[in-house]
PDB file of N, CA and C in Angstrom:
ATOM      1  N   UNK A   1      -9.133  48.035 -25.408  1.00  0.00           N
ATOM      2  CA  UNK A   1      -9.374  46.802 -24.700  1.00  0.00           C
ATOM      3  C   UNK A   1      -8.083  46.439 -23.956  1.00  0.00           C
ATOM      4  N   UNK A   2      -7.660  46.398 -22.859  1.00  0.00           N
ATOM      5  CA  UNK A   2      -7.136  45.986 -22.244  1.00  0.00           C
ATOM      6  C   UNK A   2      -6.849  44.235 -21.563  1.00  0.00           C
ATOM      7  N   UNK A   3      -5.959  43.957 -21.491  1.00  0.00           N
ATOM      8  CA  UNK A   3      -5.340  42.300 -21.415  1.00  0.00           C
ATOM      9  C   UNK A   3      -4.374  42.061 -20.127  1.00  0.00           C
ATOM     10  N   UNK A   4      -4.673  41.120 -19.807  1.00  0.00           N
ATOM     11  CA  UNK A   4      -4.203  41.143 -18.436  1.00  0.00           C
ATOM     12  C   UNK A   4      -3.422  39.771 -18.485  1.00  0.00           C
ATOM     13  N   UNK A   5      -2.264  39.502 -18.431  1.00  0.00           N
ATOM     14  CA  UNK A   5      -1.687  38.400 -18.296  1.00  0.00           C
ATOM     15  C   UNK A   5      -0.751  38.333 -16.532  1.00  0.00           C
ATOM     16  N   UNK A   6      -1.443  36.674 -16.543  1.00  0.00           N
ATOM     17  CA  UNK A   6      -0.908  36.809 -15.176  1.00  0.00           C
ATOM     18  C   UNK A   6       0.326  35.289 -14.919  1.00  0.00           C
ATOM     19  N   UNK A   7       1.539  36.132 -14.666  1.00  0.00           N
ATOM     20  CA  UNK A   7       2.532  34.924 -14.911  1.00  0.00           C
ATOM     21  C   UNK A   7       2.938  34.084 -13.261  1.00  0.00           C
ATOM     22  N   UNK A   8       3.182  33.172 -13.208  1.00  0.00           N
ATOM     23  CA  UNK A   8       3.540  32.581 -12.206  1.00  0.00           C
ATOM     24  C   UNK A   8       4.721  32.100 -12.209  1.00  0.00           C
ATOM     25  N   UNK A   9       5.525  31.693 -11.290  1.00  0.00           N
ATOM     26  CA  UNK A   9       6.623  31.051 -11.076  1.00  0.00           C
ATOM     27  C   UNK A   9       6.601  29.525 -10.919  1.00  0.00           C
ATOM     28  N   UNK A  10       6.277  29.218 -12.505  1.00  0.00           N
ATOM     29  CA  UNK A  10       5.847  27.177 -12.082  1.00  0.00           C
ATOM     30  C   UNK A  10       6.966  26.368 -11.654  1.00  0.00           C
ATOM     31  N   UNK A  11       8.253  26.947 -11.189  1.00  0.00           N
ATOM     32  CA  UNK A  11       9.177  25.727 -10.819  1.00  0.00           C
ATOM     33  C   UNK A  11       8.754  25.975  -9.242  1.00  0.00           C
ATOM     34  N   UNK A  12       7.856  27.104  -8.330  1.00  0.00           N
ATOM     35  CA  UNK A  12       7.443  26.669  -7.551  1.00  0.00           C
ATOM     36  C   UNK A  12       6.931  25.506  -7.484  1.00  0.00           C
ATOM     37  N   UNK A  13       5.729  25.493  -8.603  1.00  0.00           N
ATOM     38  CA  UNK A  13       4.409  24.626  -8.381  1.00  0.00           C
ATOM     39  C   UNK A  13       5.337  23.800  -8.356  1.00  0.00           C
ATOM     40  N   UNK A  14       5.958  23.103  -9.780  1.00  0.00           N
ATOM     41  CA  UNK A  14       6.417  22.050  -9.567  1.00  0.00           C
ATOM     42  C   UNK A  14       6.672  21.243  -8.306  1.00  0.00           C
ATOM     43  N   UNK A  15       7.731  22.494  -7.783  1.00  0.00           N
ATOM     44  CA  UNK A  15       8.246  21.312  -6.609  1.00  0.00           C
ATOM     45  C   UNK A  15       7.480  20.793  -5.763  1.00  0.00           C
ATOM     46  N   UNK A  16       6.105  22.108  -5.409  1.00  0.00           N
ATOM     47  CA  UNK A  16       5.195  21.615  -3.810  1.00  0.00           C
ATOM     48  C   UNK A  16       4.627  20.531  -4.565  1.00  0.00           C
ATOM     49  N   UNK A  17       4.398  20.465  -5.938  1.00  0.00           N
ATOM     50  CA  UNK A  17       3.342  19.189  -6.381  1.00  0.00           C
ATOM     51  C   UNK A  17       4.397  17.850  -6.215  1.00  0.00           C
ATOM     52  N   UNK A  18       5.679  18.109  -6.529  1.00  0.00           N
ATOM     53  CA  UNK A  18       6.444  17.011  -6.202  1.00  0.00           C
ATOM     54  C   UNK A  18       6.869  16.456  -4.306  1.00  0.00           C
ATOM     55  N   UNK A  19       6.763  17.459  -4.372  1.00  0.00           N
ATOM     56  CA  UNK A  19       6.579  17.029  -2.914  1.00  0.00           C
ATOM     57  C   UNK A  19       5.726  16.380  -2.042  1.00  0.00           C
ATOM     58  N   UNK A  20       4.264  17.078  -2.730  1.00  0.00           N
ATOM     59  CA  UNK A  20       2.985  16.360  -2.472  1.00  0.00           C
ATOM     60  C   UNK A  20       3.217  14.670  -2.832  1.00  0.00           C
ATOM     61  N   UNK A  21       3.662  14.451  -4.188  1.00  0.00           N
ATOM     62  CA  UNK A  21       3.511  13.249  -4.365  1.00  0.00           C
ATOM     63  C   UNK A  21       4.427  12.414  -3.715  1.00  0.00           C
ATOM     64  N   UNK A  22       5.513  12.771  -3.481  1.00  0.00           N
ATOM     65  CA  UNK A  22       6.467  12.090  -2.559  1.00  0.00           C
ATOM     66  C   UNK A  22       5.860  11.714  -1.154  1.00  0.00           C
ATOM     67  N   UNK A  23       5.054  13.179  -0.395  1.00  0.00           N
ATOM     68  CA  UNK A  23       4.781  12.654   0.998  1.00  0.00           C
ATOM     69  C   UNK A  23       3.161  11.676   0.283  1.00  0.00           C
ATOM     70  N   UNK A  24       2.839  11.358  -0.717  1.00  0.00           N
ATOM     71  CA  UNK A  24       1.599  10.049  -0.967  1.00  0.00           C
ATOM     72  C   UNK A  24       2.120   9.122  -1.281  1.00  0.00           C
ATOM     73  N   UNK A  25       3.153   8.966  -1.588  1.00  0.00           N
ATOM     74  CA  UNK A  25       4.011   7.855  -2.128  1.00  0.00           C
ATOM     75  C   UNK A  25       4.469   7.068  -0.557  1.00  0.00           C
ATOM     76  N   UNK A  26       5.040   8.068   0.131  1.00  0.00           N
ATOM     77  CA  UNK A  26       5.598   7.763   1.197  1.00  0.00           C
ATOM     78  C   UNK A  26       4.361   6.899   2.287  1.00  0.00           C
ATOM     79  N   UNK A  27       3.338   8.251   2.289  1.00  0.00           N
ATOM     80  CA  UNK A  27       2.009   7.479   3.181  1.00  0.00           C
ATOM     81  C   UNK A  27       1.244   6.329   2.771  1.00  0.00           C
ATOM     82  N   UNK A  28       1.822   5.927   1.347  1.00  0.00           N
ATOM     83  CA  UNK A  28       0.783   4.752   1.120  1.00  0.00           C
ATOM     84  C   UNK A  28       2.021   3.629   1.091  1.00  0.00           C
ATOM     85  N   UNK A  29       3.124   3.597   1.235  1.00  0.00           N
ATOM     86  CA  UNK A  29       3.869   2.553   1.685  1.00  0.00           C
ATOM     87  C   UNK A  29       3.790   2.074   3.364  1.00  0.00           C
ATOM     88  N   UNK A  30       3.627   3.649   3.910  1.00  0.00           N
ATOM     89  CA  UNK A  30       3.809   3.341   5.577  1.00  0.00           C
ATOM     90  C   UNK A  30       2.317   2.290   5.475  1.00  0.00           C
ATOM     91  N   UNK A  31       1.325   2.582   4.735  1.00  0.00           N
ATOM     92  CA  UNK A  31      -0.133   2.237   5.167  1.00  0.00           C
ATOM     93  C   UNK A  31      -0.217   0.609   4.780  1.00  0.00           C
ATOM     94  N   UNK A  32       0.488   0.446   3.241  1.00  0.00           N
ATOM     95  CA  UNK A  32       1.072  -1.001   3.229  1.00  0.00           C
ATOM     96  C   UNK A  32       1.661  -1.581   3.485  1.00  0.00           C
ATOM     97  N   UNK A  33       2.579  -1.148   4.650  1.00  0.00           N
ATOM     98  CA  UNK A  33       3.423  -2.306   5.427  1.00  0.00           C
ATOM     99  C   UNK A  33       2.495  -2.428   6.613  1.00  0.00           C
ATOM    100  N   UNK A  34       1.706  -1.452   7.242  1.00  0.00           N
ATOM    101  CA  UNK A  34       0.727  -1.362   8.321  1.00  0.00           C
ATOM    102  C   UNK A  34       0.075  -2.636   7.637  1.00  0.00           C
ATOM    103  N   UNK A  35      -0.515  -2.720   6.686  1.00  0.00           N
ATOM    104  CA  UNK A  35      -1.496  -3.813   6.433  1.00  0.00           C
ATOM    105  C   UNK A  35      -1.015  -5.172   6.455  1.00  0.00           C
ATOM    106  N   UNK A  36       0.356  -5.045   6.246  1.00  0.00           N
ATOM    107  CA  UNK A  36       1.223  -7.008   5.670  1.00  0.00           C
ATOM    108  C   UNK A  36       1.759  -6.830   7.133  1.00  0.00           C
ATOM    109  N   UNK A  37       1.816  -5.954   8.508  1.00  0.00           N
ATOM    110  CA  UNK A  37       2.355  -6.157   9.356  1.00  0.00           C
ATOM    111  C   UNK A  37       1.300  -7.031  10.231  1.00  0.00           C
ATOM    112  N   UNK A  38      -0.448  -6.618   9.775  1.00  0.00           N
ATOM    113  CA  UNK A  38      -1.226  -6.795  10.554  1.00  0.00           C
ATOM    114  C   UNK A  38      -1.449  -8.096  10.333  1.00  0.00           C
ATOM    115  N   UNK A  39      -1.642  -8.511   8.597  1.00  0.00           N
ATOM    116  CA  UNK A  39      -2.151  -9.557   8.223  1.00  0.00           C
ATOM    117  C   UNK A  39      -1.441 -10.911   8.792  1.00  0.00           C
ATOM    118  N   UNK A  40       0.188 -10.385   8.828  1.00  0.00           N
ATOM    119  CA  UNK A  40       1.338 -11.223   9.211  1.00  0.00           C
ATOM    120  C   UNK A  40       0.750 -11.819  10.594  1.00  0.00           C
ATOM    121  N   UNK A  41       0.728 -11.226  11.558  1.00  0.00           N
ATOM    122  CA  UNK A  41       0.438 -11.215  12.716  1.00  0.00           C
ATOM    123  C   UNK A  41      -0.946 -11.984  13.097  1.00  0.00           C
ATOM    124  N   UNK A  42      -2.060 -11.582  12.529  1.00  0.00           N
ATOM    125  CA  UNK A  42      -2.920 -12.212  12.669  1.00  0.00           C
ATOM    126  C   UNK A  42      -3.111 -13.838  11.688  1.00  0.00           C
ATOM    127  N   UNK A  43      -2.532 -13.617  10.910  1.00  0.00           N
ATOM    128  CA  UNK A  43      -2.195 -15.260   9.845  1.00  0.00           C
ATOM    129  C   UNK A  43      -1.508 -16.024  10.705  1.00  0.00           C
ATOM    130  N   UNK A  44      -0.461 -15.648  11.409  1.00  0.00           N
ATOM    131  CA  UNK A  44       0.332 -16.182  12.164  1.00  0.00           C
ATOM    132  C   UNK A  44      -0.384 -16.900  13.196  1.00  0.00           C
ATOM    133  N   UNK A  45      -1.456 -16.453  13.854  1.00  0.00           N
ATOM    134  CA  UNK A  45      -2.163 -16.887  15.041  1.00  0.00           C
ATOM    135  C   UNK A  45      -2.616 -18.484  14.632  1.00  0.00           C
ATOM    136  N   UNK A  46      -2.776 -19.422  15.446  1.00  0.00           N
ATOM    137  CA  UNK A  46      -3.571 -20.289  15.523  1.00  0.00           C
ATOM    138  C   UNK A  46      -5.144 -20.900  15.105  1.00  0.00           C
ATOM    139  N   UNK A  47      -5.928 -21.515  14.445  1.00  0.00           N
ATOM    140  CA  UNK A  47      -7.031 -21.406  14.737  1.00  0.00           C
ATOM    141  C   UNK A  47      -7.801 -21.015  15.890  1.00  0.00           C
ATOM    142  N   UNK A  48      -7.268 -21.686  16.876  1.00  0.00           N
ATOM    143  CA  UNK A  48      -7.836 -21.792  18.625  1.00  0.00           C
ATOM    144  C   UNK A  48      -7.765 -20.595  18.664  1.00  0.00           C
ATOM    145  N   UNK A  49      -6.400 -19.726  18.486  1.00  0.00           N
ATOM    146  CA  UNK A  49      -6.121 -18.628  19.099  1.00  0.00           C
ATOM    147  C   UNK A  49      -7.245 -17.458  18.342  1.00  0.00           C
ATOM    148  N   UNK A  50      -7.407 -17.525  17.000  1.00  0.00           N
ATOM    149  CA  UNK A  50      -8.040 -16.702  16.232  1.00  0.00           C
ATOM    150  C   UNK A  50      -9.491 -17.053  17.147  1.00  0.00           C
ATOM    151  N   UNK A  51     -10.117 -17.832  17.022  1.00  0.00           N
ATOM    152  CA  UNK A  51     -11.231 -18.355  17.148  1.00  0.00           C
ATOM    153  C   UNK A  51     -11.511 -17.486  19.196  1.00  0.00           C
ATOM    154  N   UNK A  52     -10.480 -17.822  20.081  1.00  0.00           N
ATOM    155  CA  UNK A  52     -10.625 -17.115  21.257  1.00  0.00           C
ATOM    156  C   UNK A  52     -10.624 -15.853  21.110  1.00  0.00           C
ATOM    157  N   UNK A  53     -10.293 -14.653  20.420  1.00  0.00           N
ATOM    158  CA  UNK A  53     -10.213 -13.799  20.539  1.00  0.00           C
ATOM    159  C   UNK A  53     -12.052 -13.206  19.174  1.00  0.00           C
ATOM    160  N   UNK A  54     -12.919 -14.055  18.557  1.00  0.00           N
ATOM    161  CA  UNK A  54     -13.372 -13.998  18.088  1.00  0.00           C
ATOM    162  C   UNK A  54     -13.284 -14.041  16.370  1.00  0.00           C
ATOM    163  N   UNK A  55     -11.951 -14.266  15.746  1.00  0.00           N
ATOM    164  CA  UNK A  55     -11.827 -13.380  14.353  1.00  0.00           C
ATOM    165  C   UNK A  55     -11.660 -15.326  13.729  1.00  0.00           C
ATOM    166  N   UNK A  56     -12.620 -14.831  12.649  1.00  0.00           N
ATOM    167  CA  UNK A  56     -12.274 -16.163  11.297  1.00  0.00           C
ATOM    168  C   UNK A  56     -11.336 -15.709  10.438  1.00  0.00           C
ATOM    169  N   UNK A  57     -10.291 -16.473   9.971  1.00  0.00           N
ATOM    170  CA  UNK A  57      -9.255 -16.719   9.131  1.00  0.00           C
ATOM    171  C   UNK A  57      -9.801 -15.856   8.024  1.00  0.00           C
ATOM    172  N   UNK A  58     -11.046 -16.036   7.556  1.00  0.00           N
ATOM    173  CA  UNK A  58     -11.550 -15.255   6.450  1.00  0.00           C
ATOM    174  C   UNK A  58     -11.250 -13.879   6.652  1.00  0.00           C
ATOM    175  N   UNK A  59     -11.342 -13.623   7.771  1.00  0.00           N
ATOM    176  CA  UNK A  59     -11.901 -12.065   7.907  1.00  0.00           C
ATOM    177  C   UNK A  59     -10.119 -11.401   8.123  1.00  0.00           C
ATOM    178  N   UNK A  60      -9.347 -11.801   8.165  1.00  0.00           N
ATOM    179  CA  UNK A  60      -8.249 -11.343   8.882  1.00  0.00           C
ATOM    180  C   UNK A  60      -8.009 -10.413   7.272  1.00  0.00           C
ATOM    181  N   UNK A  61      -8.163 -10.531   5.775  1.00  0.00           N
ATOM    182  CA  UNK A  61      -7.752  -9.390   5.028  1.00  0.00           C
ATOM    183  C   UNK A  61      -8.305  -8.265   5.550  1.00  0.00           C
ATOM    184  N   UNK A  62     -10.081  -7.747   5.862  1.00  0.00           N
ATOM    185  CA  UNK A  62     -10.684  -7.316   5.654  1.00  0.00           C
ATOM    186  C   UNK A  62     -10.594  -6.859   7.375  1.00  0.00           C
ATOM    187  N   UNK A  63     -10.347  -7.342   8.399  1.00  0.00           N
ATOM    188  CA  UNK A  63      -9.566  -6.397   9.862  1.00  0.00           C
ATOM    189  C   UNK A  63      -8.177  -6.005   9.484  1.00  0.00           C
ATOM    190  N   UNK A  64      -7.037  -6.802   8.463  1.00  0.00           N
ATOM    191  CA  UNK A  64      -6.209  -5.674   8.287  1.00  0.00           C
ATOM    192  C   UNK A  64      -5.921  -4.865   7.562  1.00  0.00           C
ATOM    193  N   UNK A  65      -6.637  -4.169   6.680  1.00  0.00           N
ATOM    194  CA  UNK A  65      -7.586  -3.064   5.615  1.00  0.00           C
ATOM    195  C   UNK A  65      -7.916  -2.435   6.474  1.00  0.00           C
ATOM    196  N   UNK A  66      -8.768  -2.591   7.491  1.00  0.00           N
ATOM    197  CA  UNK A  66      -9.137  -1.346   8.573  1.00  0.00           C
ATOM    198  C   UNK A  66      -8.282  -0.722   9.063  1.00  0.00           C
ATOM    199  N   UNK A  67      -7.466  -1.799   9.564  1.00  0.00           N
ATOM    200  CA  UNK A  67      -6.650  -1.224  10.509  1.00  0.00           C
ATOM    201  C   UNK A  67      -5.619   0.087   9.882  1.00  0.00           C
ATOM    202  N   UNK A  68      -5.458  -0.586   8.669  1.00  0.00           N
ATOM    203  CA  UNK A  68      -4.313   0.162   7.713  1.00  0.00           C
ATOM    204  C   UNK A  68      -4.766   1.387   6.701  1.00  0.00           C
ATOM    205  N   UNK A  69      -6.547   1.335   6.465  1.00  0.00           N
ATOM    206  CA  UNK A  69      -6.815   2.302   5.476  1.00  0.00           C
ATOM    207  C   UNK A  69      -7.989   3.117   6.410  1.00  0.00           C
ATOM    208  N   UNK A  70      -8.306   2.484   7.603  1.00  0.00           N
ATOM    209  CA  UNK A  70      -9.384   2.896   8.278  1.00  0.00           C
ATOM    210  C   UNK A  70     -11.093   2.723   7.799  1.00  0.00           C
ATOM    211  N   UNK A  71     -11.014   1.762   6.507  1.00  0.00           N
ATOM    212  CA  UNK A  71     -12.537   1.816   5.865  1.00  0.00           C
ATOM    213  C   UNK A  71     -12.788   0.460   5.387  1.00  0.00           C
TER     214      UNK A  71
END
């Protein structure tokens, strides 16, 4: 009976998996300042002003979630 062992070099894995998590770490900060940049901006607006361009105060979490997560 023959056995087959198959070895890998895991301080590769390691690193690409650390790396992976670094560039998700990284993309979900860029994506949460995208969102407090949007919310900022649109909180900031006026009633009048919100109201001319169509958007309720309510809705401004839930347009800057889109903008920032796309869903």
């Amino acid at each position: 009976m023959a056995h087959v062992i198959n070895t890998t070099d895991t301080s590769v894995n390691i690193i690409a998996r650390l790396r992976g998590l670094a560039e998700e770490i990284k993309d979900s900060w860029a994506r949460r300042a995208e969102y407090k940049r949007t919310f900022a901006e649109l909180d900031g607006l006026s009633n009048r002003d919100l109201a001319d361009i169509g958007v309720r105060r309510c809705d401004i979490p839930h347009i800057a979630h889109v903008q920032a997560y796309g869903h």
